[in-house]
C-alpha atoms as a PDB file:
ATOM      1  CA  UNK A   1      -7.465 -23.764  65.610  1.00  0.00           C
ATOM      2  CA  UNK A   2      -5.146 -20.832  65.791  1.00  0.00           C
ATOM      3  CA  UNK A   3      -2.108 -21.100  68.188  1.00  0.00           C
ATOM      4  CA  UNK A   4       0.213 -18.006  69.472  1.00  0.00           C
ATOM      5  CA  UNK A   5       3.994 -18.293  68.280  1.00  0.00           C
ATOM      6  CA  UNK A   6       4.624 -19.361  72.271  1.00  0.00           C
ATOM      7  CA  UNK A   7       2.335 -22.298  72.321  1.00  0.00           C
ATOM      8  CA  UNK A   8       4.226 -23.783  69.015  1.00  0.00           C
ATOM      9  CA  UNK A   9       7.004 -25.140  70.300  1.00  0.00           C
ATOM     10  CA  UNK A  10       4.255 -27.564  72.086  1.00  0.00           C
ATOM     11  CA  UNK A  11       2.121 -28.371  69.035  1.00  0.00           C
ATOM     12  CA  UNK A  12       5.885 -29.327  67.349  1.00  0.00           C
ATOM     13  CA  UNK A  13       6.929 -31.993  69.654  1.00  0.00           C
ATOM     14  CA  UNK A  14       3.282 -33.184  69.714  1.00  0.00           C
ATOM     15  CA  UNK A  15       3.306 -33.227  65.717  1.00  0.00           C
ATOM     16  CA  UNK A  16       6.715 -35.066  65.824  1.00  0.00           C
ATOM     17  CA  UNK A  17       5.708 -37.552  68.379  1.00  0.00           C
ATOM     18  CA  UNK A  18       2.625 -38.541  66.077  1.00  0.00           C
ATOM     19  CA  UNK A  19       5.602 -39.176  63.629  1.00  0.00           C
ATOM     20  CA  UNK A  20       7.707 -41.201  65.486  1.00  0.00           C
ATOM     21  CA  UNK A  21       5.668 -43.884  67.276  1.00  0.00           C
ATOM     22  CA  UNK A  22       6.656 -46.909  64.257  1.00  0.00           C
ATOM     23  CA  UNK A  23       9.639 -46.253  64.924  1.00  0.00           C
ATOM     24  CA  UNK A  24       9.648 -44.833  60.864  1.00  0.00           C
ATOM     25  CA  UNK A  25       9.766 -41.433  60.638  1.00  0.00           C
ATOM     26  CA  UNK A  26       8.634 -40.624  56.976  1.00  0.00           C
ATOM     27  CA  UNK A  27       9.689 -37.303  55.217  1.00  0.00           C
ATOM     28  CA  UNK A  28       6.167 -36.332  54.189  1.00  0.00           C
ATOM     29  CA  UNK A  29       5.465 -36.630  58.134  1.00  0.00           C
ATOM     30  CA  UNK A  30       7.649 -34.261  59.055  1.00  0.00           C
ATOM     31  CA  UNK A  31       6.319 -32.126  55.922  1.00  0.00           C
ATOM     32  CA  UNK A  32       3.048 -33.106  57.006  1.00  0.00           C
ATOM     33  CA  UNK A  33       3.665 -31.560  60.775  1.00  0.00           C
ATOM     34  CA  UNK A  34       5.529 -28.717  59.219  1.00  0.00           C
ATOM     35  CA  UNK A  35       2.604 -27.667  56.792  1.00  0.00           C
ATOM     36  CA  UNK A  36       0.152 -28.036  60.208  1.00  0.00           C
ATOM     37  CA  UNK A  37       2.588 -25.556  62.270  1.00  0.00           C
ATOM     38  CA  UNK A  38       2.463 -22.960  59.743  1.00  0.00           C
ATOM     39  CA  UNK A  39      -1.136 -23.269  59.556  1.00  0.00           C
ATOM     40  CA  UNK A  40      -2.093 -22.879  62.963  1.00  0.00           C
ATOM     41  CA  UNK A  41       0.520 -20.494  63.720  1.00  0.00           C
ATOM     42  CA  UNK A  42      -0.258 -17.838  60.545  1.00  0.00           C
ATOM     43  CA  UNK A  43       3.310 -18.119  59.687  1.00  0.00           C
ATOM     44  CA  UNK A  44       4.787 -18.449  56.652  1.00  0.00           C
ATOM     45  CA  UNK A  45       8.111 -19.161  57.817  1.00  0.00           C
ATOM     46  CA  UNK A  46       8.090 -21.249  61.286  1.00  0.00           C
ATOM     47  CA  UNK A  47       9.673 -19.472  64.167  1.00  0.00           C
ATOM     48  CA  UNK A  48      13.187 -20.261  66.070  1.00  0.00           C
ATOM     49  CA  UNK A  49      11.642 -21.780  68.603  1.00  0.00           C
ATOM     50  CA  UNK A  50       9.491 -24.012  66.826  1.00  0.00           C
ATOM     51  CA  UNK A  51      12.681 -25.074  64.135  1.00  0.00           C
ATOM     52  CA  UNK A  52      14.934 -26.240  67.448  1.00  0.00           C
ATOM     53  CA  UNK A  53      11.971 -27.746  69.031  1.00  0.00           C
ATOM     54  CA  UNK A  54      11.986 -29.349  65.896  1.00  0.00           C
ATOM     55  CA  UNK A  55      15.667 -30.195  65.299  1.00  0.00           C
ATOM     56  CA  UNK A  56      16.184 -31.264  68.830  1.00  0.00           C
ATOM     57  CA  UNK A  57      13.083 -33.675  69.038  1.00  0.00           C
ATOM     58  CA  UNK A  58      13.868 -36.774  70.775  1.00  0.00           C
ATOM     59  CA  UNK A  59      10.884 -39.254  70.953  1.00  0.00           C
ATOM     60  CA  UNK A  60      11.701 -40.497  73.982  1.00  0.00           C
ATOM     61  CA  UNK A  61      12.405 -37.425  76.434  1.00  0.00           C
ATOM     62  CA  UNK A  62       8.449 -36.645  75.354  1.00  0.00           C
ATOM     63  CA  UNK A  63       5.705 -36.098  78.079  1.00  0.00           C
ATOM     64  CA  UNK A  64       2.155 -35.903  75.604  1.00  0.00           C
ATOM     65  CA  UNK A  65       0.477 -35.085  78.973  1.00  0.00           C
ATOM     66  CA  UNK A  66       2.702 -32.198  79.561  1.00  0.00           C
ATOM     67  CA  UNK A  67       2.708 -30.600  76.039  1.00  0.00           C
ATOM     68  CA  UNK A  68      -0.882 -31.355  75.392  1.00  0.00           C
ATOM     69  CA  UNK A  69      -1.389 -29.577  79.256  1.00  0.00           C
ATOM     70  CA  UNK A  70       1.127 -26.192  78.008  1.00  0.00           C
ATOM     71  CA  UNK A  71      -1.094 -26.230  74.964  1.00  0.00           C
ATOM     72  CA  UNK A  72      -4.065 -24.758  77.191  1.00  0.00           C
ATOM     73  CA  UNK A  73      -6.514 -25.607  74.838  1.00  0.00           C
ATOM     74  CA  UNK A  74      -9.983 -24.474  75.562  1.00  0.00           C
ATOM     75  CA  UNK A  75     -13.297 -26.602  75.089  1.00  0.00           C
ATOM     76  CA  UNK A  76     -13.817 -29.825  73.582  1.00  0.00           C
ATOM     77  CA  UNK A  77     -13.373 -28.011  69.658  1.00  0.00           C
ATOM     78  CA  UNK A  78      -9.861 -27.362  70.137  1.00  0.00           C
ATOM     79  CA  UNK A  79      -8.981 -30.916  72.036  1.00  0.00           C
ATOM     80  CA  UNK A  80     -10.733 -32.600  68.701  1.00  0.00           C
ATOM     81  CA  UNK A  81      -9.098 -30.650  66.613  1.00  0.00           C
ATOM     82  CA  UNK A  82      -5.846 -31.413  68.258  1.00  0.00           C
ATOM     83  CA  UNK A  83      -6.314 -35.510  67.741  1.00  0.00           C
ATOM     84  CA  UNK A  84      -7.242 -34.357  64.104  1.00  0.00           C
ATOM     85  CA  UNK A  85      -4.020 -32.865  63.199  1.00  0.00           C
ATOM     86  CA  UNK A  86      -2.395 -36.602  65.280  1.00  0.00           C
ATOM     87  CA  UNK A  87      -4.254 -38.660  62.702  1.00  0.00           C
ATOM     88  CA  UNK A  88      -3.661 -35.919  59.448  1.00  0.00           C
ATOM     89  CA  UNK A  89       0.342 -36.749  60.680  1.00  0.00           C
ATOM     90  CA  UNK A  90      -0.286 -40.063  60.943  1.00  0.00           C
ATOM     91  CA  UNK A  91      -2.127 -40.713  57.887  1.00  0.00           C
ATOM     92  CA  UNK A  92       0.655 -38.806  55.813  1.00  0.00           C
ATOM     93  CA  UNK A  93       2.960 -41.669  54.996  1.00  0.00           C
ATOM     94  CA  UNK A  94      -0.084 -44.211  54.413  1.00  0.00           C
ATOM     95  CA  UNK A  95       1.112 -46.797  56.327  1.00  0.00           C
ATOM     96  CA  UNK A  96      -1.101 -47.562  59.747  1.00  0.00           C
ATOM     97  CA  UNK A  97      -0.178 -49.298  62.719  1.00  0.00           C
ATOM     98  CA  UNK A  98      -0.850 -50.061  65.806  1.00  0.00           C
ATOM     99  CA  UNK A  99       1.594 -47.796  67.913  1.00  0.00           C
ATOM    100  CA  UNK A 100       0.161 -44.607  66.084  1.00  0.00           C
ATOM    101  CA  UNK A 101      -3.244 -45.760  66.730  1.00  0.00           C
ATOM    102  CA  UNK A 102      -1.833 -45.828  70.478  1.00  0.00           C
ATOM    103  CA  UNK A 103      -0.188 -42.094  70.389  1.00  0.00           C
ATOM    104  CA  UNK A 104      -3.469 -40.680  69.008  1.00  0.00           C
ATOM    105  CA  UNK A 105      -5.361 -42.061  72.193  1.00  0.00           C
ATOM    106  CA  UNK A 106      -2.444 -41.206  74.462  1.00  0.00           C
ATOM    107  CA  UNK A 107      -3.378 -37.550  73.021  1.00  0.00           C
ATOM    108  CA  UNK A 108      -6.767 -37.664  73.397  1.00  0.00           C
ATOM    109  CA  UNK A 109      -6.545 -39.074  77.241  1.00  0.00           C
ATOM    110  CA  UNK A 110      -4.316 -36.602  77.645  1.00  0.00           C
ATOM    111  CA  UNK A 111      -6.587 -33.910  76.456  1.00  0.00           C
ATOM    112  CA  UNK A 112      -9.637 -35.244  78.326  1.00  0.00           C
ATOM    113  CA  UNK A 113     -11.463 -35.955  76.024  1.00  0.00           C
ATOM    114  CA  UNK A 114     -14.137 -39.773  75.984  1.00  0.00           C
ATOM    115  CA  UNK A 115     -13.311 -42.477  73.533  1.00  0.00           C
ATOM    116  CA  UNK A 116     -17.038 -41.350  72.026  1.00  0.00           C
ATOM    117  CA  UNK A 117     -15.366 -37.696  71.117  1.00  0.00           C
ATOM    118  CA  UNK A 118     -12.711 -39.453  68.830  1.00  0.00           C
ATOM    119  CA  UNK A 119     -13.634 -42.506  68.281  1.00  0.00           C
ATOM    120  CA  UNK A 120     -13.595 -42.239  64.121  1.00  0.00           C
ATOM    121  CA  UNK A 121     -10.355 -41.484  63.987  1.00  0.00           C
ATOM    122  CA  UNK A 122      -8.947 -43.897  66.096  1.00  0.00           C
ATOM    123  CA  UNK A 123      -9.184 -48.213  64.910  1.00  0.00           C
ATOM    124  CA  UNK A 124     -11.764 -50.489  66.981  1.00  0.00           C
ATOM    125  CA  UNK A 125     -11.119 -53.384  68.296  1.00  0.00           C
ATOM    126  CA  UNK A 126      -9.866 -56.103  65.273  1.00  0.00           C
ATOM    127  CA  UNK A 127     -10.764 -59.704  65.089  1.00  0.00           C
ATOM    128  CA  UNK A 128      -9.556 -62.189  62.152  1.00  0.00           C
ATOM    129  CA  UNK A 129     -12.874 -61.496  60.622  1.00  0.00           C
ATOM    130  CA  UNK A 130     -12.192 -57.965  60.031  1.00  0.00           C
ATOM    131  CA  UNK A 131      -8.793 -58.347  58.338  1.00  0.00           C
ATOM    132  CA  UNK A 132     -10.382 -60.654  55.677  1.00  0.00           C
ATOM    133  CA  UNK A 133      -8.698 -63.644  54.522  1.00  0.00           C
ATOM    134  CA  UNK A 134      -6.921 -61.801  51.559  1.00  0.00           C
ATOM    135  CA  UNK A 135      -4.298 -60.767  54.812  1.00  0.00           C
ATOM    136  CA  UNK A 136      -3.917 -63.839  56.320  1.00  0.00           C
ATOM    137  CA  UNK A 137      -1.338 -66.254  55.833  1.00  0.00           C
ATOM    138  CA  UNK A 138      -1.430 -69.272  53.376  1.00  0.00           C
ATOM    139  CA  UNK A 139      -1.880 -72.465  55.793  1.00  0.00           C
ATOM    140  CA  UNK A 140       1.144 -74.799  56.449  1.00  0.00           C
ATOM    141  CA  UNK A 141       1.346 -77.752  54.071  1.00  0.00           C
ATOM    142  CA  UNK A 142       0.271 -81.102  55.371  1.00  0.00           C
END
């Protein structure tokens, strides 16, 4: 996916949200979403626009449905690809949780897109089973 220097800004504060929903924003997610804005915007160096977008970025002012709508992505390629570079962000630091997992569906609901279209890169429902009793606590004394 190749965006034009004007449709940045919007892929930033995307990027950044994907980094900011734990409430932990790691330095190598921030390097992570800085690496992906280069990338997709043939740049070496990012542009103004995209480094205030960047340095102004407050989690809470963001509307996903209203950056992800600016983005004017076309077909269902581009609205995949867009979850992909979510998960790539959130996947840089190596922790998971449940509030990225959250973001990265709030993207792809935002983008149209069915459950079915990113459904690998998003967790399934969990049960004790699942997490394995490796995870669970040691049971009270008696």
């Amino acid at each position: 996916m190749k965006l034009s220097q004007n449709r940045l800004p919007h892929l930033a504060a995307i990027s950044l949200g994907a980094a900011h929903p734990d409430a932990h924003l790691a330095a190598q997610q921030l390097a992570t979403a800085e690496a992906i804005l280069r990338t997709v915007g043939g740049c070496d160096e990012l542009p103004p626009a995209v480094t205030e977008r960047l340095e102004k970025f407050d989690p809470r002012q963001l509307d996903v449905a209203a950056e992800v709508k600016a983005l004017m992505l076309l077909g269902a390629s581009e609205k995949r690809k867009l979850v992909e570079l979510v998960a790539k962000v959130h996947d840089s630091d190596d922790i998971w949780d449940f509030a990225e997992d959250d973001y990265l569906r709030r993207v792809a609901k935002a983008c149209g897109l069915r459950e079915a279209d990113y459904a690998d890169l998003a967790v399934g429902d969990i049960t004790l089973e699942d997490i394995g009793p490796v995870l669970l606590p040691p049971p009270l004394p008696e």
